[in-house]
C-alpha atoms as a PDB file:
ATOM      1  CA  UNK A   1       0.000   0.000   0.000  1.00  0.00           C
ATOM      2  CA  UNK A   2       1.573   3.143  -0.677  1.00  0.00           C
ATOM      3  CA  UNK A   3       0.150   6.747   0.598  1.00  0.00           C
ATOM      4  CA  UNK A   4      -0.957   9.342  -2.535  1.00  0.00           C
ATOM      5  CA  UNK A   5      -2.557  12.428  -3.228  1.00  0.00           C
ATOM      6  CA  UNK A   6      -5.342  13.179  -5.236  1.00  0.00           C
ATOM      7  CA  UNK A   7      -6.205  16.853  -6.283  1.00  0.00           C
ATOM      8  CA  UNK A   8      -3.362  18.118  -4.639  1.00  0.00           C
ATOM      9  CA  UNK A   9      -5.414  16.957  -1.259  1.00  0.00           C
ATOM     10  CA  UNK A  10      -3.662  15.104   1.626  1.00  0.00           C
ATOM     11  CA  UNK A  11      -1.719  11.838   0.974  1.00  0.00           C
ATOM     12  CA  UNK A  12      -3.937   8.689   1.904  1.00  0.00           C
ATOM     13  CA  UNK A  13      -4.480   5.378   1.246  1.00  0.00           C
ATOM     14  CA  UNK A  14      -7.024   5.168  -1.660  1.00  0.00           C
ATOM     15  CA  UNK A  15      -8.652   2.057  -2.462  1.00  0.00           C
ATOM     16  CA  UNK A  16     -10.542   0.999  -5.700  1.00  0.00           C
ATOM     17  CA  UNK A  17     -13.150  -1.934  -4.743  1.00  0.00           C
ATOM     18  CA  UNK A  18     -14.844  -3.737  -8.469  1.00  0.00           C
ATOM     19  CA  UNK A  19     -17.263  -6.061  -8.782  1.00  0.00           C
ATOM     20  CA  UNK A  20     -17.316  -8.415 -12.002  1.00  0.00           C
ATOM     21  CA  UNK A  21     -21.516  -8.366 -11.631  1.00  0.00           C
ATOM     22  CA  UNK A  22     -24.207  -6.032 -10.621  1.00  0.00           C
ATOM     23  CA  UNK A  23     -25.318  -6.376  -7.029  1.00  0.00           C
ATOM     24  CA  UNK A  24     -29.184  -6.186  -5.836  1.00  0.00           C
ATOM     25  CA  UNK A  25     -29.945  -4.806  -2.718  1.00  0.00           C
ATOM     26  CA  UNK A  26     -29.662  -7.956  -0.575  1.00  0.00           C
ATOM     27  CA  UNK A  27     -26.184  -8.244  -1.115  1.00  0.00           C
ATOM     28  CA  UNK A  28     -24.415  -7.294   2.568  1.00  0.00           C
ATOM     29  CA  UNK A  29     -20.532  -6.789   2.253  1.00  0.00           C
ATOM     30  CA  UNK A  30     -18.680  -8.718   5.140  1.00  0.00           C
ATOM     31  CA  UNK A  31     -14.911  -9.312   3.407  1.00  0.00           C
ATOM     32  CA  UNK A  32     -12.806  -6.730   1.848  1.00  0.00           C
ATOM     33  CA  UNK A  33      -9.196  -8.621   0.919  1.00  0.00           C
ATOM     34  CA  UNK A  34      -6.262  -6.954  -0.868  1.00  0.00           C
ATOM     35  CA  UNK A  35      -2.913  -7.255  -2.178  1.00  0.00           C
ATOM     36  CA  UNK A  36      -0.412  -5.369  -0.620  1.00  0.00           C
ATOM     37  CA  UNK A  37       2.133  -2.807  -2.429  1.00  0.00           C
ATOM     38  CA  UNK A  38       5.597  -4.086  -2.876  1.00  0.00           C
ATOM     39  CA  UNK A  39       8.208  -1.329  -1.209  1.00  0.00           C
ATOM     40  CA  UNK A  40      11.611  -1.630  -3.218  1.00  0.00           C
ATOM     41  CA  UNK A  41      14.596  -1.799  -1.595  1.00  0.00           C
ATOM     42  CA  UNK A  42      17.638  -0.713  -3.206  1.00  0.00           C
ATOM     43  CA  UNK A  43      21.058   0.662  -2.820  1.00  0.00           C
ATOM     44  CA  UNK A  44      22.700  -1.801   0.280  1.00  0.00           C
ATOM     45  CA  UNK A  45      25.918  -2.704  -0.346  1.00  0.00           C
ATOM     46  CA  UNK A  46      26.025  -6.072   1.419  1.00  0.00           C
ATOM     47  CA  UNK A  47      24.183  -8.728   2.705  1.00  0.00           C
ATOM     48  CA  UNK A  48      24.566 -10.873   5.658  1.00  0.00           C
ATOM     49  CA  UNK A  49      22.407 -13.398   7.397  1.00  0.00           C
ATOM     50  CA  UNK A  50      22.198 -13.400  11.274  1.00  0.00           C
ATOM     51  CA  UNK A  51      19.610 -13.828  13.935  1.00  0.00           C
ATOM     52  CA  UNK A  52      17.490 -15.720  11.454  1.00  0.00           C
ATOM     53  CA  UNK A  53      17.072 -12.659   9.309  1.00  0.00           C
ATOM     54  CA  UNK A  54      18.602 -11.050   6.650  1.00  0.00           C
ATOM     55  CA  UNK A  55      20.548  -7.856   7.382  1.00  0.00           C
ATOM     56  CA  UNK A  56      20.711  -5.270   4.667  1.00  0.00           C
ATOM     57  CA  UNK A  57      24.402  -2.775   5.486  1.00  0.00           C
ATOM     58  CA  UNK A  58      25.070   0.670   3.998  1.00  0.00           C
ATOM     59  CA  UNK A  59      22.304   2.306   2.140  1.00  0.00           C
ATOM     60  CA  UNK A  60      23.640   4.074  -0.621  1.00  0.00           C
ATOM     61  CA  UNK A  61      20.977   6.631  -0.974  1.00  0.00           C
ATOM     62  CA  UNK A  62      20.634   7.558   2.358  1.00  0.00           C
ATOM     63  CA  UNK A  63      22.620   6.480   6.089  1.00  0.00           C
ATOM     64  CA  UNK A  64      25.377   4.806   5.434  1.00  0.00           C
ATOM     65  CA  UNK A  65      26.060   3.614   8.635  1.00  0.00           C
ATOM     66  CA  UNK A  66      22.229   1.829   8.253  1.00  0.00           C
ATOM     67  CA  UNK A  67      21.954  -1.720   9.164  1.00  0.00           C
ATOM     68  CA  UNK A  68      18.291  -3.362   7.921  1.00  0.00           C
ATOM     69  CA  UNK A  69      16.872  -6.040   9.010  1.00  0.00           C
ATOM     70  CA  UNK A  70      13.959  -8.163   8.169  1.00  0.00           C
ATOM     71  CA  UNK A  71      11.538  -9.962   9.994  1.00  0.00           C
ATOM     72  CA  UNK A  72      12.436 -13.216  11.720  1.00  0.00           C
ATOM     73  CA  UNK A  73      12.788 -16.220   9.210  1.00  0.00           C
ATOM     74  CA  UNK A  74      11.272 -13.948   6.268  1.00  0.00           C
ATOM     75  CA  UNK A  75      14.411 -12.511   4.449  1.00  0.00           C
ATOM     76  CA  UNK A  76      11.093 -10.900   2.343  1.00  0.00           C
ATOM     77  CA  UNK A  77       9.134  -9.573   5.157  1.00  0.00           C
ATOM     78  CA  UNK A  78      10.802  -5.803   5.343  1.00  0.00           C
ATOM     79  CA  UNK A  79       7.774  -3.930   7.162  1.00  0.00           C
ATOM     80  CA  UNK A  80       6.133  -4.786  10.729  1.00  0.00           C
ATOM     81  CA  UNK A  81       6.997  -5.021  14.231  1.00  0.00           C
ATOM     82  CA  UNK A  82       9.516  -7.750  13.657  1.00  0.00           C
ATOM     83  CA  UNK A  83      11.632  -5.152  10.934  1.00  0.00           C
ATOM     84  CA  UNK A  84      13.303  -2.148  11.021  1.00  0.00           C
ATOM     85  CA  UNK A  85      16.657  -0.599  10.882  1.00  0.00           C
ATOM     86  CA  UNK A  86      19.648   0.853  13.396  1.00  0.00           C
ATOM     87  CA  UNK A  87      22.673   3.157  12.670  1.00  0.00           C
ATOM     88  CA  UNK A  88      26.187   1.842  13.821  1.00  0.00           C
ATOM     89  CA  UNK A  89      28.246   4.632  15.387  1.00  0.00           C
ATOM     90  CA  UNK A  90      29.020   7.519  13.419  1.00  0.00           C
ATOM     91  CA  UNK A  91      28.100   8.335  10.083  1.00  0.00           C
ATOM     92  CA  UNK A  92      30.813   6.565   8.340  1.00  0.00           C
ATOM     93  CA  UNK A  93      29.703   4.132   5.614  1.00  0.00           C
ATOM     94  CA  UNK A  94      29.724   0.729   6.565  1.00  0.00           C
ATOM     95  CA  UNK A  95      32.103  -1.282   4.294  1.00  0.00           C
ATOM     96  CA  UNK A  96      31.106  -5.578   5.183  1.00  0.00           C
ATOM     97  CA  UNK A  97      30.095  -7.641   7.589  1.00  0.00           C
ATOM     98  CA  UNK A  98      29.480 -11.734   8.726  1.00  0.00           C
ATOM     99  CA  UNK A  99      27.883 -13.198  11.373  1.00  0.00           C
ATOM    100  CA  UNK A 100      29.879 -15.253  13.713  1.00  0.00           C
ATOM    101  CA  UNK A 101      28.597 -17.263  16.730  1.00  0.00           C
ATOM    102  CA  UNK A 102      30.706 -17.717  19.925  1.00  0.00           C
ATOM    103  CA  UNK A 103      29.993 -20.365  23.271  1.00  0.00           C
ATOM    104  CA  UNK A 104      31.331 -18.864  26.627  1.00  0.00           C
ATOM    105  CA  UNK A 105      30.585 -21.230  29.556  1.00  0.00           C
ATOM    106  CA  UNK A 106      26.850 -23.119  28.946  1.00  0.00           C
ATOM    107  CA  UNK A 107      26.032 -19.723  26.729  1.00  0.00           C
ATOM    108  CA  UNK A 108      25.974 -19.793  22.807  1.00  0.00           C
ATOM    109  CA  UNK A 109      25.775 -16.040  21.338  1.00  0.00           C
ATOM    110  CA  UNK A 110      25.153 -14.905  18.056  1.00  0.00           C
ATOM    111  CA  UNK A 111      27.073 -11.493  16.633  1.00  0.00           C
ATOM    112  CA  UNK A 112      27.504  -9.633  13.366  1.00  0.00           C
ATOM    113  CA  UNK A 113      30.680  -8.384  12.997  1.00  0.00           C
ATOM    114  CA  UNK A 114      30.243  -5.456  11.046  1.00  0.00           C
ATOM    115  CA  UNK A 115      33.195  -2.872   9.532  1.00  0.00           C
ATOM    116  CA  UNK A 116      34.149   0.108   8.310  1.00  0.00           C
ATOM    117  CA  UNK A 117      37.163   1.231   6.954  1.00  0.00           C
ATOM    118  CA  UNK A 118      39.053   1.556  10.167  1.00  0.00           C
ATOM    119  CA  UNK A 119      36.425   1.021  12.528  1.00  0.00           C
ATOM    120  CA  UNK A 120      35.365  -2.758  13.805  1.00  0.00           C
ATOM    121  CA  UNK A 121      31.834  -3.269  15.409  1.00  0.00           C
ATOM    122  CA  UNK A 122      29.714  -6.184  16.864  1.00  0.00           C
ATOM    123  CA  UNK A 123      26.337  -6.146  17.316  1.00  0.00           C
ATOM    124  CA  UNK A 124      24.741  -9.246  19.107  1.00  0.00           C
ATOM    125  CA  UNK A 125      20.224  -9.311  19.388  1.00  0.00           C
ATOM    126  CA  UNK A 126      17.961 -10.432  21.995  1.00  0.00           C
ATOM    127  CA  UNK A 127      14.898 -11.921  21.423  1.00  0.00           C
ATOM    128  CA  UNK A 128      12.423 -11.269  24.289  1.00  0.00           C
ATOM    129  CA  UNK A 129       8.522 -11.695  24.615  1.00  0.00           C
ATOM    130  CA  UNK A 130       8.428  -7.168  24.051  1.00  0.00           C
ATOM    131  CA  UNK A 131      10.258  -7.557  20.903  1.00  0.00           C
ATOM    132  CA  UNK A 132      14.128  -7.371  19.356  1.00  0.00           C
ATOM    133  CA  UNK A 133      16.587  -5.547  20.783  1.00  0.00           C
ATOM    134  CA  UNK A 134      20.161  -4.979  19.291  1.00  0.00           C
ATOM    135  CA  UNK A 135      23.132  -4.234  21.075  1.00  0.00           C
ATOM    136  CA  UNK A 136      25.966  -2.432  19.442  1.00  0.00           C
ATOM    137  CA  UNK A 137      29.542  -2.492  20.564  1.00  0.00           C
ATOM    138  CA  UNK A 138      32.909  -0.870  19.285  1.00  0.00           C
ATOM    139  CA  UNK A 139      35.724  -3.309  19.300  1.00  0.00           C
ATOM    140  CA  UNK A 140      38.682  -1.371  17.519  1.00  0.00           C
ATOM    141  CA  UNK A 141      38.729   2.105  16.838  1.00  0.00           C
ATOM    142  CA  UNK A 142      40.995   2.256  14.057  1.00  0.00           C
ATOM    143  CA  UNK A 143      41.218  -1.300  12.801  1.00  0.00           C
ATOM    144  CA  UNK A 144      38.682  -2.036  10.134  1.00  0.00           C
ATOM    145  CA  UNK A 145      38.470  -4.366   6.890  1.00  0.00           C
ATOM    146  CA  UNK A 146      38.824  -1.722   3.769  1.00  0.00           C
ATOM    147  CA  UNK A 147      38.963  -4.598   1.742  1.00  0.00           C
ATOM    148  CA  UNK A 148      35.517  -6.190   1.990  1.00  0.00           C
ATOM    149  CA  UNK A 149      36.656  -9.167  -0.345  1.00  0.00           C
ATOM    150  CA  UNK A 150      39.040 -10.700   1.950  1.00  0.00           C
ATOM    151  CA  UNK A 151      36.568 -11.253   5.079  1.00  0.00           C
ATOM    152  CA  UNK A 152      36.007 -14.701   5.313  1.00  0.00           C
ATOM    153  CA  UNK A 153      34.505 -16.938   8.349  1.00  0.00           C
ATOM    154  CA  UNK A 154      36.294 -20.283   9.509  1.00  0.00           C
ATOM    155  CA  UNK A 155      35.567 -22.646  12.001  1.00  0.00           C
ATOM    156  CA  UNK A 156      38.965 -23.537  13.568  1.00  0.00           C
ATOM    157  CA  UNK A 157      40.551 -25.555  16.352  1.00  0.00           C
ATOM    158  CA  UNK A 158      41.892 -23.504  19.440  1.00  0.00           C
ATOM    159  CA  UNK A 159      44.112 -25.076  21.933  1.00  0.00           C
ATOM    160  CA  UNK A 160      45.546 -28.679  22.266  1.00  0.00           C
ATOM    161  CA  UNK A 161      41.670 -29.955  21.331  1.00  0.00           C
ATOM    162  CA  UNK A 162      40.512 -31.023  18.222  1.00  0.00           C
ATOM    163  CA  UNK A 163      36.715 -31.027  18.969  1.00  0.00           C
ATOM    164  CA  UNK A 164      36.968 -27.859  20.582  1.00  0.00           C
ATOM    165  CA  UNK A 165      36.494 -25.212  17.731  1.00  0.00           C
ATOM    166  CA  UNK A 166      35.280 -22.030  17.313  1.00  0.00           C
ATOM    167  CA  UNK A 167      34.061 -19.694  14.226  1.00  0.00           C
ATOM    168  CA  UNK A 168      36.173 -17.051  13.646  1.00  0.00           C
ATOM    169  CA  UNK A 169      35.844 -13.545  11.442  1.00  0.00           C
ATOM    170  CA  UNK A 170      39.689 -13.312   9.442  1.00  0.00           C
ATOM    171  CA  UNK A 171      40.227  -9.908   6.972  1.00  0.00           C
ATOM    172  CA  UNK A 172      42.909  -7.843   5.903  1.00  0.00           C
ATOM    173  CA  UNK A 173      43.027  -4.387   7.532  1.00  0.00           C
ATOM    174  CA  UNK A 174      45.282  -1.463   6.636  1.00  0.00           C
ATOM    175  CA  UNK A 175      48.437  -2.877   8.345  1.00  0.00           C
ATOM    176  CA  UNK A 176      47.934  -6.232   8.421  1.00  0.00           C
ATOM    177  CA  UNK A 177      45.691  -9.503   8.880  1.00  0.00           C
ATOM    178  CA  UNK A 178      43.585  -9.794  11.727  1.00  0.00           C
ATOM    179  CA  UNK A 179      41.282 -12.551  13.449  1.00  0.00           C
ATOM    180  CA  UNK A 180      38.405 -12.514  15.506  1.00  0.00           C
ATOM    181  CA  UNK A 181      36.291 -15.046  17.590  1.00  0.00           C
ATOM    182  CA  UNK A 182      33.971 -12.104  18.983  1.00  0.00           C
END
């Protein structure tokens, strides 16, 4: 559904209702369905998937520090409750991202690791009965990935144990190659 003017009046929602017969008088109305509008979305320069959703990072026509999200399990569901958008620090474009997950103790978290050019940020959700909320957190303030291509995720071994692995986040910043577990 998308808000218009008519007449140069106010912008509403207009609806045109058609019938494919004449109606008598004992007809009584008692279902109106519809099809909604489809809102584009455009102009994101990457993609990630994390918290069962797909996040949408660095709108090119407008914040580019914008991180979009969709609705839970519906990478195609971009409007509701369960949708919506939130700006990561200042308003620096944001360059790439991947989601990493991380067990500490009996807890198993989920983060996107999101970057800028010299900037490194996580951002881990919580799912509660009132809704979504995300957390955002600067790890490095001048270490970022400027080279979007060479972020990669890997699940490796760490320590003396071969079961024991974790995922970790490895990209190529402006002075070297870096590593991350979260």
């Amino acid at each position: 559904e998308q808000k218009q003017s008519i007449g140069g009046g106010p912008a509403l929602y207009y609806y045109r209702i058609k019938w494919n017969q004449a109606l008598d008088s004992s007809v009584r109305l008692y279902f109106v369905g519809g099809v909604t509008g489809v809102t584009l979305i455009s102009g994101y320069s990457f993609g990630i998937h994390a918290a069962e959703r797909l996040l949408l990072g660095c709108d090119n026509y407008g914040n580019k520090n914008e991180l979009r999200y969709s609705a839970q399990n519906k990478p195609d569901a971009w409007n509701g409750d369960d949708s919506d958008s939130f700006l990561v620090g200042t308003d620096s474009r944001l360059i790439c991202g991947t989601s990493i997950s991380a067990q500490y103790a009996s807890n198993i978290y989920n983060f996107a690791l999101l970057f800028k050019s010299d900037e490194t940020w996580i951002s881990r959700w919580d799912q509660t009965v009132d809704g979504i909320s995300w957390e955002r957190f600067q790890i490095s303030p001048n270490i970022g990935c400027p080279a979007p291509g060479t972020l990669r995720t890997v699940s490796v071994a760490m320590g003396e144990d071969a079961n024991q692995k974790k995922v970790v986040a490895i990209w190529r910043g402006n002075d070297g190659i870096y590593l991350s577990n979260g």
